[in-house]
Protein backbone atom coordinates (compact mmCIF):
# COMPACT_ATOMS: atom_id res chain seq x y z
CA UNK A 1 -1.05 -23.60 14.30
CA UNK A 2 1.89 -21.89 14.51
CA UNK A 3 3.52 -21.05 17.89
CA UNK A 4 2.75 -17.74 19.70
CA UNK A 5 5.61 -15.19 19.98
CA UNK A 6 7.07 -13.74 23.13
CA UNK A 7 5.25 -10.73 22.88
CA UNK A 8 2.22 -12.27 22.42
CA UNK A 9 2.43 -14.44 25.60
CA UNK A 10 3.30 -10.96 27.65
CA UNK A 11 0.69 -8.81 26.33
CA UNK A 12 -1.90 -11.64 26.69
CA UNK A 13 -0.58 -12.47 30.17
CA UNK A 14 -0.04 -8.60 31.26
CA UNK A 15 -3.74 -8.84 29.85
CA UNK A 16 -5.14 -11.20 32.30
CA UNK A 17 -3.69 -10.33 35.63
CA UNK A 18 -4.06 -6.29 35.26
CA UNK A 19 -8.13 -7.25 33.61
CA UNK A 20 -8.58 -9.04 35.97
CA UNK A 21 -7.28 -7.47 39.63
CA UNK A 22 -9.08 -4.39 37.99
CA UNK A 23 -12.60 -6.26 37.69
CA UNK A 24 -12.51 -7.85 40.94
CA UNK A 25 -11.18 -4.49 42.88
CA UNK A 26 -13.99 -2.84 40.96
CA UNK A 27 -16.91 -5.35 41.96
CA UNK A 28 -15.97 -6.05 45.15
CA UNK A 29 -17.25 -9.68 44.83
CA UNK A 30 -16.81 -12.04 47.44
CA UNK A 31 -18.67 -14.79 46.21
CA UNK A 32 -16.93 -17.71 44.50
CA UNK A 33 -18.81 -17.91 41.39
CA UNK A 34 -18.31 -13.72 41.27
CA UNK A 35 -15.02 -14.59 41.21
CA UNK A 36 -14.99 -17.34 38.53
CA UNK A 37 -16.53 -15.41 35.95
CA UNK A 38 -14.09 -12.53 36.25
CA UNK A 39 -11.30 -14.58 36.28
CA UNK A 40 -13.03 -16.29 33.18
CA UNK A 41 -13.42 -13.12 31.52
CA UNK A 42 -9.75 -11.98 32.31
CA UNK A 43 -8.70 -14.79 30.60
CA UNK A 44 -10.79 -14.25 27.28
CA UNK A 45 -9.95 -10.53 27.20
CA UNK A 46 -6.04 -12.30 27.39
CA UNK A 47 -6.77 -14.24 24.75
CA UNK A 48 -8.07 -11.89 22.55
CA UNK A 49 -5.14 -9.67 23.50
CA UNK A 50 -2.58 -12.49 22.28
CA UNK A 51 -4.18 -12.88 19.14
CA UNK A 52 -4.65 -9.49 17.86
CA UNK A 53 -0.68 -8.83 18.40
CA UNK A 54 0.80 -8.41 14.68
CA UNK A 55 3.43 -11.33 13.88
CA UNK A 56 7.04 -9.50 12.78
CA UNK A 57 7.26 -10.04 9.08
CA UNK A 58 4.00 -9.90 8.45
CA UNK A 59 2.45 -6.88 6.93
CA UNK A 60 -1.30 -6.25 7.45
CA UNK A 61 -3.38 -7.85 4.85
CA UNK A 62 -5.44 -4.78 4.35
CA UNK A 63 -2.57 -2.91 2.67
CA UNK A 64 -2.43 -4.44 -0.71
CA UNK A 65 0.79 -3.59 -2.55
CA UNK A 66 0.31 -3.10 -6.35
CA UNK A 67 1.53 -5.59 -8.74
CA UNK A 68 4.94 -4.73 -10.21
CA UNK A 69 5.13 -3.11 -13.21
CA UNK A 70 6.71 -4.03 -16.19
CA UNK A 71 9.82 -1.28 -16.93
CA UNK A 72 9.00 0.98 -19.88
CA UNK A 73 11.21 1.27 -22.29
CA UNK A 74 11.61 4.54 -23.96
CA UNK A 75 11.31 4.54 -27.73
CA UNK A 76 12.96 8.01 -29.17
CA UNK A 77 11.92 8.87 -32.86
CA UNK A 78 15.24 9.32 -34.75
CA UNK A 79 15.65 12.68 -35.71
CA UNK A 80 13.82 14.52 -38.88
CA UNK A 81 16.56 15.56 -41.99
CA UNK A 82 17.44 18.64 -42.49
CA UNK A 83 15.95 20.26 -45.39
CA UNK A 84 18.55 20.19 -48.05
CA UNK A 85 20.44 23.94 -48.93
CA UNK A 86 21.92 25.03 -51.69
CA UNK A 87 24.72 26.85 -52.31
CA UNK A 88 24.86 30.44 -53.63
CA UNK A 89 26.21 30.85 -56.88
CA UNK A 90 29.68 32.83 -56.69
């Protein structure tokens, strides 16, 4: 498993603390298990936060790109005679 970026560790951990003061100024909870299960789902939404951030140098797998084409090479007819004239009698 490759190793999570910078910005993936600050948007996950922006994630948890603003999630999670939010829920528990919201809720007003006092009890202690109130308390663990916000601060159990401010760490999932964290989580998911830290994941979904796109890795640079990656492009999104959705976009495919079309294979490359092969060049075309242009074949030109060579050109038709001219029709043959004749020269006036002087």
């Amino acid at each position: 498993m490759p190793r999570p970026t910078a910005a993936q560790l600050a948007y996950g951990s922006c994630t948890v603390i603003l999630s999670t003061l939010a829920m528990l100024l919201l809720s007003q909870t006092s009890s202690g298990a109130g308390i663990a299960l916000i601060a159990l789902a401010g760490l999932a939404l964290g989580l998911l936060v830290a994941l979904t951030v796109p890795l640079p140098g990656k492009r999104p797998s959705a976009v495919e790109q079309p294979a490359p084409r092969e060049p075309v090479r242009a074949s030109i007819p060579a050109p038709a005679p001219e029709p043959m004239r004749e020269r006036a009698a002087s």
